[in-house]
PDB file of N, CA and C in Angstrom:
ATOM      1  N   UNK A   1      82.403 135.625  78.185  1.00  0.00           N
ATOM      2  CA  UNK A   1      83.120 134.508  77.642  1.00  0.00           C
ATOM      3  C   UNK A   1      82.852 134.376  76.136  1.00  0.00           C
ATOM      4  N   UNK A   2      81.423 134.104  75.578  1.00  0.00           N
ATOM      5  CA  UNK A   2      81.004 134.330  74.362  1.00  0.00           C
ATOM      6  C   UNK A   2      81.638 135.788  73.510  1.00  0.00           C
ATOM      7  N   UNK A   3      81.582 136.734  74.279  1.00  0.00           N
ATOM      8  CA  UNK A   3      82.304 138.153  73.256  1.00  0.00           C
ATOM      9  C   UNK A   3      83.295 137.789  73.433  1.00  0.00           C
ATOM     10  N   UNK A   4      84.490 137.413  74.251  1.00  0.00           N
ATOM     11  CA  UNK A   4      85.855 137.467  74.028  1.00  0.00           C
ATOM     12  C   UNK A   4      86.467 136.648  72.773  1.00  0.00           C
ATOM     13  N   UNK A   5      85.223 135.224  72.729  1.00  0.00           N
ATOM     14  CA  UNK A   5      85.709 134.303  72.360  1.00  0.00           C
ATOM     15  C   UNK A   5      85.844 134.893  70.361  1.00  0.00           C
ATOM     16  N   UNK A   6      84.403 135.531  70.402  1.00  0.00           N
ATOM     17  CA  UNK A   6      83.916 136.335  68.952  1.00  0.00           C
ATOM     18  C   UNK A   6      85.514 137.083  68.875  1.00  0.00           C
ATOM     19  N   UNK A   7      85.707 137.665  69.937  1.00  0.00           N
ATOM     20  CA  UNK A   7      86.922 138.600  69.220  1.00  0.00           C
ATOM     21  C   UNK A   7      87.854 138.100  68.863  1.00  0.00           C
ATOM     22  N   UNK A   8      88.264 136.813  69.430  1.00  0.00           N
ATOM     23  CA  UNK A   8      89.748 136.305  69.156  1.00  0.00           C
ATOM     24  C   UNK A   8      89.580 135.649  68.058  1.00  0.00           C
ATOM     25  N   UNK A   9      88.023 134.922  67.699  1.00  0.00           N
ATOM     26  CA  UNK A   9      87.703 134.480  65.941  1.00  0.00           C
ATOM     27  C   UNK A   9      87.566 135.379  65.072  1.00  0.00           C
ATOM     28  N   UNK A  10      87.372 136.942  65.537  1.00  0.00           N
ATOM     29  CA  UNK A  10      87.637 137.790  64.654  1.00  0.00           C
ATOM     30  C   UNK A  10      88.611 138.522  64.636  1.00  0.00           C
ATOM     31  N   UNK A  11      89.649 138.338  65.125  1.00  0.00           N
ATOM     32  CA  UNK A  11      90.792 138.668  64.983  1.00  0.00           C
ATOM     33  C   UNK A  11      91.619 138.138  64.108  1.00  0.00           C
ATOM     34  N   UNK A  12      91.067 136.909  64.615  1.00  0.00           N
ATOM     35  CA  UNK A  12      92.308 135.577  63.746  1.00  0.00           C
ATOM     36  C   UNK A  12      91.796 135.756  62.402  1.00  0.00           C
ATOM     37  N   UNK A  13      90.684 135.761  61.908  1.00  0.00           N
ATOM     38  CA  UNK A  13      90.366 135.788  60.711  1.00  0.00           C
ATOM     39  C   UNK A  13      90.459 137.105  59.840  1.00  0.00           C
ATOM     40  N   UNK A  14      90.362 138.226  60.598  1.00  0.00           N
ATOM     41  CA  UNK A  14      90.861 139.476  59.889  1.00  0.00           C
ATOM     42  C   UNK A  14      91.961 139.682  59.464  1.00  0.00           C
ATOM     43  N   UNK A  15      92.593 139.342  60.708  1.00  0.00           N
ATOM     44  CA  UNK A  15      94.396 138.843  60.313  1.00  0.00           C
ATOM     45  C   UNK A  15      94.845 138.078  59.163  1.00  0.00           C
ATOM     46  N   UNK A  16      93.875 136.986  58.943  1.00  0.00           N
ATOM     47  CA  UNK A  16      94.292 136.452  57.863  1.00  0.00           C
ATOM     48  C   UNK A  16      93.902 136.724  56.468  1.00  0.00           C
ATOM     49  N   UNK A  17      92.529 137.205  56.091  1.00  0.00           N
ATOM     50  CA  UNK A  17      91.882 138.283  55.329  1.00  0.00           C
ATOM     51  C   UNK A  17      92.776 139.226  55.263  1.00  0.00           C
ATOM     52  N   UNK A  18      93.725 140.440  55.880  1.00  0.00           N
ATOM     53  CA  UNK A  18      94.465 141.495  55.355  1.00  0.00           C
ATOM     54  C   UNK A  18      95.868 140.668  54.873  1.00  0.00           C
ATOM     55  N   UNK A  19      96.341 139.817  55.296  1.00  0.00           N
ATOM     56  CA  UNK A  19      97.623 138.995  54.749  1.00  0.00           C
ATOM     57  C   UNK A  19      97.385 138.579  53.479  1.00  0.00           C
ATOM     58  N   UNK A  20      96.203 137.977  53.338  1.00  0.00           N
ATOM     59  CA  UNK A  20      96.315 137.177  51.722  1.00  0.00           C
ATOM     60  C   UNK A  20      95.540 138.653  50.788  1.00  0.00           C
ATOM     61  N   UNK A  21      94.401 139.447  51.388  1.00  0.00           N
ATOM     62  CA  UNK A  21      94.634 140.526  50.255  1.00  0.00           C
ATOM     63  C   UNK A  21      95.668 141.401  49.428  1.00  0.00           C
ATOM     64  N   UNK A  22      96.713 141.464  51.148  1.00  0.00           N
ATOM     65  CA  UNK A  22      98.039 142.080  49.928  1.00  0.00           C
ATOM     66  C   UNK A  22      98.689 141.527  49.137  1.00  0.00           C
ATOM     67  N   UNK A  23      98.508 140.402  48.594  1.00  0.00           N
ATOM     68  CA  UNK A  23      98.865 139.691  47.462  1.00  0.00           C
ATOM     69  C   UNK A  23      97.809 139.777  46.200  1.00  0.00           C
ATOM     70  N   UNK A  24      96.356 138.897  46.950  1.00  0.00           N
ATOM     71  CA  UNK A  24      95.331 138.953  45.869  1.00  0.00           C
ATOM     72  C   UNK A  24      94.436 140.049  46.242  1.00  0.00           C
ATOM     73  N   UNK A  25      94.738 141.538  45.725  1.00  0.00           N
ATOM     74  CA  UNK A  25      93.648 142.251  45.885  1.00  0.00           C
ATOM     75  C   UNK A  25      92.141 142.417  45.717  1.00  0.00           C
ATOM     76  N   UNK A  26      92.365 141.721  44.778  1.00  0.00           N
ATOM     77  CA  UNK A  26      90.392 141.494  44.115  1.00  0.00           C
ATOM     78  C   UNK A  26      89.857 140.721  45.170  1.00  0.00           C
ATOM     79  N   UNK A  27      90.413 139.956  45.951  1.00  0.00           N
ATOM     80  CA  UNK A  27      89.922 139.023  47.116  1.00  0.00           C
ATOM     81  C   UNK A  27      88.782 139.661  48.118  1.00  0.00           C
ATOM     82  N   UNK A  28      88.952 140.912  47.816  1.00  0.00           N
ATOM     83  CA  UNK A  28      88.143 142.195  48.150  1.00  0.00           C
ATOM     84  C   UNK A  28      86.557 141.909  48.213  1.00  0.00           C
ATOM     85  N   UNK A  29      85.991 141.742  46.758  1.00  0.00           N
ATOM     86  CA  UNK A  29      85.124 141.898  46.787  1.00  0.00           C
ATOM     87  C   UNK A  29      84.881 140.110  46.893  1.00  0.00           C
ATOM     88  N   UNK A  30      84.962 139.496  46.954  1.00  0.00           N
ATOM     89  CA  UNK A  30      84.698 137.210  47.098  1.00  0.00           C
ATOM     90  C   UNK A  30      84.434 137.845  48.821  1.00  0.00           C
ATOM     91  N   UNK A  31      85.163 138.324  49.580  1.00  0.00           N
ATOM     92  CA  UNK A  31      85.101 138.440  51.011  1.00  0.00           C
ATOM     93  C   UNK A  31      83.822 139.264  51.217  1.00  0.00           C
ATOM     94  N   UNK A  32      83.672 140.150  50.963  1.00  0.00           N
ATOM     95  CA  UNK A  32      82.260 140.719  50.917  1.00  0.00           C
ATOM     96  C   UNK A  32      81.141 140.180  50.425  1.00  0.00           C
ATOM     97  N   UNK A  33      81.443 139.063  49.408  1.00  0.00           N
ATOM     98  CA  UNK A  33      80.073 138.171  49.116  1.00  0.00           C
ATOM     99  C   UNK A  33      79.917 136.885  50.093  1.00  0.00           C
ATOM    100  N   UNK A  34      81.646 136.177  50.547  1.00  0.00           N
ATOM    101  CA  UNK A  34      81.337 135.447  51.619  1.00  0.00           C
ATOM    102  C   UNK A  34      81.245 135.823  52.745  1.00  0.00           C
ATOM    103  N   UNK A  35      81.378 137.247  53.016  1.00  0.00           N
ATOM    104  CA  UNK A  35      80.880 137.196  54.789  1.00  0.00           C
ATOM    105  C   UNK A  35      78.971 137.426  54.464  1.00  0.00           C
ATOM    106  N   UNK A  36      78.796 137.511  54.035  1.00  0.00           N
ATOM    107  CA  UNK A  36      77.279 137.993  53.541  1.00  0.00           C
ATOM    108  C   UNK A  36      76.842 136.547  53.474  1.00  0.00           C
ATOM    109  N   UNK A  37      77.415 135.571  52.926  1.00  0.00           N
ATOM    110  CA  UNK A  37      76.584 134.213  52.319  1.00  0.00           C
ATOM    111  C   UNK A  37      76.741 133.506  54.170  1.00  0.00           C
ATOM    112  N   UNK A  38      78.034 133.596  54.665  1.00  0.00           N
ATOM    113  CA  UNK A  38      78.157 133.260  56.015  1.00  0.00           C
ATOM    114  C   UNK A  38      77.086 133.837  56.916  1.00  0.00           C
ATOM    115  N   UNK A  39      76.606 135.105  57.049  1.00  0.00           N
ATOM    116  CA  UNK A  39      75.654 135.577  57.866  1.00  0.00           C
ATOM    117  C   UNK A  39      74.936 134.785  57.417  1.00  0.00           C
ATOM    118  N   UNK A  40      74.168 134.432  56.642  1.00  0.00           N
ATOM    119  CA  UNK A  40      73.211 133.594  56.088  1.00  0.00           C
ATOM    120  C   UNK A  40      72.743 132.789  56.654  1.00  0.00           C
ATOM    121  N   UNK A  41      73.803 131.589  56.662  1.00  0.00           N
ATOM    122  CA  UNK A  41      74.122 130.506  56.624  1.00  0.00           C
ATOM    123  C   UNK A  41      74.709 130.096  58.296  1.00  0.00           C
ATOM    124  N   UNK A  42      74.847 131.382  59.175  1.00  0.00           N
ATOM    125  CA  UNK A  42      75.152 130.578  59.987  1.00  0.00           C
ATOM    126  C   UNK A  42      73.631 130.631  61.475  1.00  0.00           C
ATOM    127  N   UNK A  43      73.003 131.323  61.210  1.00  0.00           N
ATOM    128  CA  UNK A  43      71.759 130.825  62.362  1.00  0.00           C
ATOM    129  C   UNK A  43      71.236 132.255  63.198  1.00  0.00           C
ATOM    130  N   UNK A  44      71.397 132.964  62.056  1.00  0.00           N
ATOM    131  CA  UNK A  44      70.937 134.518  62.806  1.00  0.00           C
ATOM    132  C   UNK A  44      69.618 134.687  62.590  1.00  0.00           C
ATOM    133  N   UNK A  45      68.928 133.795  61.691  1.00  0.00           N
ATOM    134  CA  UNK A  45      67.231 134.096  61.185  1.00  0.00           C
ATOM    135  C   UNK A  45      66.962 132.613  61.423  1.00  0.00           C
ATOM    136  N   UNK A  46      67.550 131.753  62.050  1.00  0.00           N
ATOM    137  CA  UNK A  46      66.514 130.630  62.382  1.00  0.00           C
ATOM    138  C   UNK A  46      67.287 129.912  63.317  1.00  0.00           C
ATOM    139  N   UNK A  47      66.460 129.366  64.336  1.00  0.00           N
ATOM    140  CA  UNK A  47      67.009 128.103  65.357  1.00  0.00           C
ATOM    141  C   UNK A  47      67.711 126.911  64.703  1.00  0.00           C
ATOM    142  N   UNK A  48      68.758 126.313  65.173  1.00  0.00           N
ATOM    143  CA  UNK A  48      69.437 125.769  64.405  1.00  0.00           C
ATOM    144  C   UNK A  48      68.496 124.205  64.926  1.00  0.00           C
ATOM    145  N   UNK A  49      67.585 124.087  65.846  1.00  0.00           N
ATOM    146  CA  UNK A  49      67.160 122.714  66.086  1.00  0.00           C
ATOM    147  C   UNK A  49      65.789 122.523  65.407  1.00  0.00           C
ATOM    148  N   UNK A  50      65.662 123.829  64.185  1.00  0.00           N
ATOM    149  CA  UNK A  50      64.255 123.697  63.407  1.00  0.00           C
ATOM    150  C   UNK A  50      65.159 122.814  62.233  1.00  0.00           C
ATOM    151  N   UNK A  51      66.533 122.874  62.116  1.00  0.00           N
ATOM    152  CA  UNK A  51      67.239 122.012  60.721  1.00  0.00           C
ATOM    153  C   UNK A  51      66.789 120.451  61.296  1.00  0.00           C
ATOM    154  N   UNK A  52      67.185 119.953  59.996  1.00  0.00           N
ATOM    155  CA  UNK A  52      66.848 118.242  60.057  1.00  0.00           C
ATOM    156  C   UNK A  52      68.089 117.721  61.001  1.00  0.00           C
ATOM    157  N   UNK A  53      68.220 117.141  61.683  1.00  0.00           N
ATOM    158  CA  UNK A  53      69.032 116.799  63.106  1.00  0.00           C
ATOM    159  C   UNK A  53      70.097 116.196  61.721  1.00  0.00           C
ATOM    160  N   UNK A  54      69.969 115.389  60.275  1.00  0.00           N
ATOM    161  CA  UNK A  54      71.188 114.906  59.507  1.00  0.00           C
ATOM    162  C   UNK A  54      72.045 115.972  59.244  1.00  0.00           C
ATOM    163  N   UNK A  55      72.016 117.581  59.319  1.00  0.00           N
ATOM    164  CA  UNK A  55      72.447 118.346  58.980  1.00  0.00           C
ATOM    165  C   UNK A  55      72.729 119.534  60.230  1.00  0.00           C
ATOM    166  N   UNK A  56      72.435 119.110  60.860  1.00  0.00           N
ATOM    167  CA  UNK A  56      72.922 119.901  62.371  1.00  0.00           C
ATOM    168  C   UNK A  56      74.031 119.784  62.998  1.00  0.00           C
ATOM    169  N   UNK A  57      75.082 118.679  62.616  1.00  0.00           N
ATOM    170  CA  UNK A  57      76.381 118.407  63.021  1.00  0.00           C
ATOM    171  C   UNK A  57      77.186 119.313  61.726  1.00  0.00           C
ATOM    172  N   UNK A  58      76.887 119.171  60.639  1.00  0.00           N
ATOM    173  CA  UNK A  58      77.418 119.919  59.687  1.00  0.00           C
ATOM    174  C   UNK A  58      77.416 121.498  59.881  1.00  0.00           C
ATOM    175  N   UNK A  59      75.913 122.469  60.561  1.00  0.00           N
ATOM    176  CA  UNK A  59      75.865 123.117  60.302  1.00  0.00           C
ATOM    177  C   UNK A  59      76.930 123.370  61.365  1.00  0.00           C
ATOM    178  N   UNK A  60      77.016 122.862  62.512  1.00  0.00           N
ATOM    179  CA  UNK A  60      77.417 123.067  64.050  1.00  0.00           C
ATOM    180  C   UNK A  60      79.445 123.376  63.714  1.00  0.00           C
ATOM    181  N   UNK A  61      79.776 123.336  62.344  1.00  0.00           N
ATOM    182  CA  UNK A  61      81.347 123.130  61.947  1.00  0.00           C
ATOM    183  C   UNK A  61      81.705 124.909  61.926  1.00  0.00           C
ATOM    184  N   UNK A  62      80.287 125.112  61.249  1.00  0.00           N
ATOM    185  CA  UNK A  62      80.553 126.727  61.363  1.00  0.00           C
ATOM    186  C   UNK A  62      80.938 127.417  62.599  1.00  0.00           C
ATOM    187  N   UNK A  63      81.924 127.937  63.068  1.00  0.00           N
ATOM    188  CA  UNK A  63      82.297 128.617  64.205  1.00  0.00           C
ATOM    189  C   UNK A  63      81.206 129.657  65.037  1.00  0.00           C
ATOM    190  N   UNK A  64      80.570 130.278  63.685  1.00  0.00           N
ATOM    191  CA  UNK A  64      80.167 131.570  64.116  1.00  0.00           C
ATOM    192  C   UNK A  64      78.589 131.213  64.640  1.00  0.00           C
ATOM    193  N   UNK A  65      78.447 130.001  63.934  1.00  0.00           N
ATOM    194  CA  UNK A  65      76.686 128.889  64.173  1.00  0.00           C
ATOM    195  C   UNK A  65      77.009 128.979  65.493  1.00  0.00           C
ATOM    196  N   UNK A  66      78.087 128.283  66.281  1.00  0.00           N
ATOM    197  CA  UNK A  66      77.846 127.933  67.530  1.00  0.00           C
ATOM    198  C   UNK A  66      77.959 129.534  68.360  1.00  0.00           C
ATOM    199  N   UNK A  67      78.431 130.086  68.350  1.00  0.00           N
ATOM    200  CA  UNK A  67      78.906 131.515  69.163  1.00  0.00           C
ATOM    201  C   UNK A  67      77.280 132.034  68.795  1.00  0.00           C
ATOM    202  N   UNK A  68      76.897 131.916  67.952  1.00  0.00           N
ATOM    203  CA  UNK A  68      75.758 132.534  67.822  1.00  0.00           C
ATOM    204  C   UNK A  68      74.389 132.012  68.870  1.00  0.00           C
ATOM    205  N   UNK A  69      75.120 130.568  68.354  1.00  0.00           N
ATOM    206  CA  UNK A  69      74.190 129.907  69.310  1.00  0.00           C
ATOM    207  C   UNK A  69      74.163 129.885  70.482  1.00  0.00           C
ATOM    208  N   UNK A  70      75.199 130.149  71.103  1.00  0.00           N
ATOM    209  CA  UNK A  70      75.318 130.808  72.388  1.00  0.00           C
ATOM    210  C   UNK A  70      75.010 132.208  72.743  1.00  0.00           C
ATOM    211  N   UNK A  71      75.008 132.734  72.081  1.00  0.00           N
ATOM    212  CA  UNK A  71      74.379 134.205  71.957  1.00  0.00           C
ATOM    213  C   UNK A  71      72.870 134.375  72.510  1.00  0.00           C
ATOM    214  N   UNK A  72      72.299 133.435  72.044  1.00  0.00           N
ATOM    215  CA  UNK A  72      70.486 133.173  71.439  1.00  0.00           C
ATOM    216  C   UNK A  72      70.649 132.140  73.136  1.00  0.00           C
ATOM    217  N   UNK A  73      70.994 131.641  73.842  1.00  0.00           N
ATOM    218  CA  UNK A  73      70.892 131.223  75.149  1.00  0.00           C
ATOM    219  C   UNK A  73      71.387 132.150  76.119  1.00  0.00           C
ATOM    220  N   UNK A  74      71.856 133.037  75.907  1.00  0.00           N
ATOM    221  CA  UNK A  74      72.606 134.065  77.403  1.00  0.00           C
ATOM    222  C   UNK A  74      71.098 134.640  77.109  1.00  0.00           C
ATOM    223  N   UNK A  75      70.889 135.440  76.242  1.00  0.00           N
ATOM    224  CA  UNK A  75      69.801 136.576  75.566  1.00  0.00           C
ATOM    225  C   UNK A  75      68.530 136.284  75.704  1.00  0.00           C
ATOM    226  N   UNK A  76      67.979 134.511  75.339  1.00  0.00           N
ATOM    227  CA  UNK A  76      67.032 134.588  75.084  1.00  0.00           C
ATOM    228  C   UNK A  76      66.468 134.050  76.376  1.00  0.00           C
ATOM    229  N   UNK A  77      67.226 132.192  76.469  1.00  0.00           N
ATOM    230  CA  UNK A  77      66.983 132.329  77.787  1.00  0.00           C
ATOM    231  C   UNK A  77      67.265 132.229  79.028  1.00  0.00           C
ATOM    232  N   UNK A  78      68.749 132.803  79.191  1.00  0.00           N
ATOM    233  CA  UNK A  78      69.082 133.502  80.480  1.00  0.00           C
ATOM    234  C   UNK A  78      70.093 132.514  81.182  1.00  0.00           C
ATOM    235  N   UNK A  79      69.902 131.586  80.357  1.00  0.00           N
ATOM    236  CA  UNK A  79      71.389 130.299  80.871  1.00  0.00           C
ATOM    237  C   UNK A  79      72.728 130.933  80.269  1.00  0.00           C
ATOM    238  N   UNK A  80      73.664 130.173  81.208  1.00  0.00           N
ATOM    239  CA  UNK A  80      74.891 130.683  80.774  1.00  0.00           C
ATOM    240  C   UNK A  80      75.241 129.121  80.004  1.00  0.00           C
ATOM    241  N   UNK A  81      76.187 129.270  78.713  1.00  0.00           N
ATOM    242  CA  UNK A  81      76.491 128.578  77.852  1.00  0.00           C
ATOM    243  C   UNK A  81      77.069 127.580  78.324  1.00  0.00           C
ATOM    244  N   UNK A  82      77.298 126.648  77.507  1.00  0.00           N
ATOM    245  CA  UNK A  82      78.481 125.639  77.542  1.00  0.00           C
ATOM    246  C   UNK A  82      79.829 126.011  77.207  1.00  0.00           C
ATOM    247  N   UNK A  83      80.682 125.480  78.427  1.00  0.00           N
ATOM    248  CA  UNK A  83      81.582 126.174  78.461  1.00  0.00           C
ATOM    249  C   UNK A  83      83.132 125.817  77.619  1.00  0.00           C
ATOM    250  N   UNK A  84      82.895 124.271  76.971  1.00  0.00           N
ATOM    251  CA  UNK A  84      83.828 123.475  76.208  1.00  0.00           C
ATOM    252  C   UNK A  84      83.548 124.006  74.674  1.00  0.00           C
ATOM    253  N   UNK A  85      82.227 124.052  74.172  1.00  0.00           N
ATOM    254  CA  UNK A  85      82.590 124.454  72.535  1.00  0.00           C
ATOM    255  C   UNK A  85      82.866 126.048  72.439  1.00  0.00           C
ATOM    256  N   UNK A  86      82.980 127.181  73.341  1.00  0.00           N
ATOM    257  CA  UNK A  86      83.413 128.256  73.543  1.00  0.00           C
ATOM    258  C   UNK A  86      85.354 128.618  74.187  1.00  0.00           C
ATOM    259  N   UNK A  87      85.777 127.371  74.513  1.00  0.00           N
ATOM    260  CA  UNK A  87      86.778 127.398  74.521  1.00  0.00           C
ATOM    261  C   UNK A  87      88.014 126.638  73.666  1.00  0.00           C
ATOM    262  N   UNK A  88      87.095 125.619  72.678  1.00  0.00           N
ATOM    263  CA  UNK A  88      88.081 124.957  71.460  1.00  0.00           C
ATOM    264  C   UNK A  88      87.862 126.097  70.727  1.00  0.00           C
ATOM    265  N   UNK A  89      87.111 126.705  71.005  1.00  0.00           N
ATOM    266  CA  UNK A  89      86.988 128.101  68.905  1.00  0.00           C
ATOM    267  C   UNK A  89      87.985 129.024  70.263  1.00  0.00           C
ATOM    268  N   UNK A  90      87.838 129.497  71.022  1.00  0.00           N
ATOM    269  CA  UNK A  90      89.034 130.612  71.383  1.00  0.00           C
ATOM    270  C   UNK A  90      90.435 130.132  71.286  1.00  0.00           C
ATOM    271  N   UNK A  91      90.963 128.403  72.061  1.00  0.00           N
ATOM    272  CA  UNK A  91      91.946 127.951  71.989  1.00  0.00           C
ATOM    273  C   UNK A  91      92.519 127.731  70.145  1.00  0.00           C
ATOM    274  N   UNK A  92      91.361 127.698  69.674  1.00  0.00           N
ATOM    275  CA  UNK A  92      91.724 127.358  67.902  1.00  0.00           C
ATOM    276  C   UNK A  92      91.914 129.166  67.242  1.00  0.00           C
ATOM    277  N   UNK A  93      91.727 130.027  68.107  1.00  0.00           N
ATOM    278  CA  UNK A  93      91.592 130.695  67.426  1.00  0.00           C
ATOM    279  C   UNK A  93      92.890 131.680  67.977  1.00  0.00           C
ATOM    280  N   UNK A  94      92.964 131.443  69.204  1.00  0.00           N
ATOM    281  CA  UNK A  94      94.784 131.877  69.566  1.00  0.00           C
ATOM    282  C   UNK A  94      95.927 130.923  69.102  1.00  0.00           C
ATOM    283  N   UNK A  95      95.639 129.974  68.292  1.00  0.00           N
ATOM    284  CA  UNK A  95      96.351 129.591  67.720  1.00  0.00           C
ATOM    285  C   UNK A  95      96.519 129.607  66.618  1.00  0.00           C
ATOM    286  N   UNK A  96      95.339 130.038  65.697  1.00  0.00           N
ATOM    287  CA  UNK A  96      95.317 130.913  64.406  1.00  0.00           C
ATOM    288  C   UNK A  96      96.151 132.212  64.496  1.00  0.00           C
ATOM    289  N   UNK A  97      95.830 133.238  65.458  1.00  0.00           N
ATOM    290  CA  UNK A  97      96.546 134.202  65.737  1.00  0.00           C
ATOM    291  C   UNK A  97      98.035 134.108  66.009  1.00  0.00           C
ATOM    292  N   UNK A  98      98.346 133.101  66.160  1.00  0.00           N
ATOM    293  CA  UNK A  98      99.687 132.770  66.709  1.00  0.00           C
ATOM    294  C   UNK A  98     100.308 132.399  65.221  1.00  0.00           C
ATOM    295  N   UNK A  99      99.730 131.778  64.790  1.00  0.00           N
ATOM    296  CA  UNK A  99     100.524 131.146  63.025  1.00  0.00           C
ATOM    297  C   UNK A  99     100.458 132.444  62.219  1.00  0.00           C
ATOM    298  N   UNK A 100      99.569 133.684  62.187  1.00  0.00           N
ATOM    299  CA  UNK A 100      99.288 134.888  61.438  1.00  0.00           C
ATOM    300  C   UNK A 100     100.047 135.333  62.080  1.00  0.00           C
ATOM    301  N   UNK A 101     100.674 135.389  63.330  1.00  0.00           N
ATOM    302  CA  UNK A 101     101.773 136.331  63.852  1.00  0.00           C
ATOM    303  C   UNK A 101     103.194 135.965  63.131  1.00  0.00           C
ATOM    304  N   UNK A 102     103.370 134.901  63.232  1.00  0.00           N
ATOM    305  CA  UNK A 102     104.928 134.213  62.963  1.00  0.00           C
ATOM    306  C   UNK A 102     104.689 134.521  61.206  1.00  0.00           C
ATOM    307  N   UNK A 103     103.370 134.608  60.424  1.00  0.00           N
ATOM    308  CA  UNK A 103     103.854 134.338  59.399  1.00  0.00           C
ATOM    309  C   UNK A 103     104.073 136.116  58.436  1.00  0.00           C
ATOM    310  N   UNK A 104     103.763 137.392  59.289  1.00  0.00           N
ATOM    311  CA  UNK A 104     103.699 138.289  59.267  1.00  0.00           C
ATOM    312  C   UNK A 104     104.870 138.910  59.431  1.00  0.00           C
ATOM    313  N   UNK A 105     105.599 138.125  60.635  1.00  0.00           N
ATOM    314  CA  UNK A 105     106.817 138.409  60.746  1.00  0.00           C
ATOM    315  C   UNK A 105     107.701 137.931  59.335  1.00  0.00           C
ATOM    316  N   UNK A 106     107.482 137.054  59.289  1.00  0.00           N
ATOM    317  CA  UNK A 106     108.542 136.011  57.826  1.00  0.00           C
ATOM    318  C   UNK A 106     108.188 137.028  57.131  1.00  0.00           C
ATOM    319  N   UNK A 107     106.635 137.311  56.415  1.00  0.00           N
ATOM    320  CA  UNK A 107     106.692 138.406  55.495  1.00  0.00           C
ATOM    321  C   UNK A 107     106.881 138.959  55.658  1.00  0.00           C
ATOM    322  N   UNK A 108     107.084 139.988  56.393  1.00  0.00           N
ATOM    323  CA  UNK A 108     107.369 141.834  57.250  1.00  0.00           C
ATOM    324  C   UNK A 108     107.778 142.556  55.480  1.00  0.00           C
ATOM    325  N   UNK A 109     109.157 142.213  55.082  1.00  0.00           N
ATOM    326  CA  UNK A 109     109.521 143.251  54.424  1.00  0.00           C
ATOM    327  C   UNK A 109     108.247 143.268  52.629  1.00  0.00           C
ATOM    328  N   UNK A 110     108.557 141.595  52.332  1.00  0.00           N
ATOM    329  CA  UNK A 110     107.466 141.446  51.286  1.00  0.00           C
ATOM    330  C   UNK A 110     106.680 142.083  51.367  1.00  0.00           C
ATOM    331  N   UNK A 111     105.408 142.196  52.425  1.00  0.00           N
ATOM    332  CA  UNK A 111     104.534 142.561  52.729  1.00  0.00           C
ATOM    333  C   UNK A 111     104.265 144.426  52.454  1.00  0.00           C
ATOM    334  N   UNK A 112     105.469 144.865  52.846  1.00  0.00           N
ATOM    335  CA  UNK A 112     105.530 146.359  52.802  1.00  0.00           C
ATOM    336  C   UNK A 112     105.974 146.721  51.798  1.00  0.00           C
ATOM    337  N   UNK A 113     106.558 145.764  50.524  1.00  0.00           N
ATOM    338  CA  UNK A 113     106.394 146.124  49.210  1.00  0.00           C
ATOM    339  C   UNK A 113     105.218 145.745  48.628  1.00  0.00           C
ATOM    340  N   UNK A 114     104.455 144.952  48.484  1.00  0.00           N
ATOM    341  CA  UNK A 114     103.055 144.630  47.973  1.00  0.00           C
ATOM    342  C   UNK A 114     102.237 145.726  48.588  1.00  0.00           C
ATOM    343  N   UNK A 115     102.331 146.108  49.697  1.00  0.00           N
ATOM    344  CA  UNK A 115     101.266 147.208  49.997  1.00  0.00           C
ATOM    345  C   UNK A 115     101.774 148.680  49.234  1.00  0.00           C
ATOM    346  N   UNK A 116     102.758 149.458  49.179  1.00  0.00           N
ATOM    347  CA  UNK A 116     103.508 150.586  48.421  1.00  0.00           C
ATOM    348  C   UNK A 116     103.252 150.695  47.423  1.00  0.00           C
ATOM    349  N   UNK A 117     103.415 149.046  46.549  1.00  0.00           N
ATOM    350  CA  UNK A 117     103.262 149.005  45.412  1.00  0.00           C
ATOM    351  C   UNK A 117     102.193 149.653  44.727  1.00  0.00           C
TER     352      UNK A 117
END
């Protein structure tokens, strides 16, 4: 449930990462410094219940905080997740995929001149 859910947030977001690079190419390298500042930042080197509880709803906005955080409970200890904040990020995220579809289509031909170019 947790991997499917990762794929359809990384889908949706790759999808949208290759759409706006063929316009702004340099976007290139900002994406490589923010997926890097995101690993960071979202709870791969620390428990998110060592943060100050005023800043744990904030951190909890990050998508990838919670999937992670579900990650660190199948793995570590052996419960299966909660099954509601793993299905608003998949339902939010087939519906990201769904707006990157329709808007891929609208661009289709644009799109295949910005890339040629």
């Amino acid at each position: 449930m947790v991997v499917i859910t990762q794929l359809l947030l990384t889908l949706a977001f790759g999808a949208t990462v290759a759409f706006v690079c063929c316009w702004i190419r340099d976007l290139t390298f900002v994406i490589r410094s923010g997926l890097l500042l995101m690993m960071f930042c979202s709870g791969i080197f620390f428990a998110v219940e060592r943060m100050p509880p005023a800043y744990q709803e904030v951190f909890r906005l990050n998508p990838m905080a919670l999937l992670i955080e579900d990650y660190r409970t199948v793995l570590l200890d052996g419960v299966v997740p909660e099954f509601l904040p793993c299905l608003r990020i998949g339902l939010f995220s087939l519906v990201w995929l769904y707006l990157m579809k329709r808007a891929y289509s609208r661009w289709d031909l644009t799109l295949t001149r910005h890339v040629l170019a």
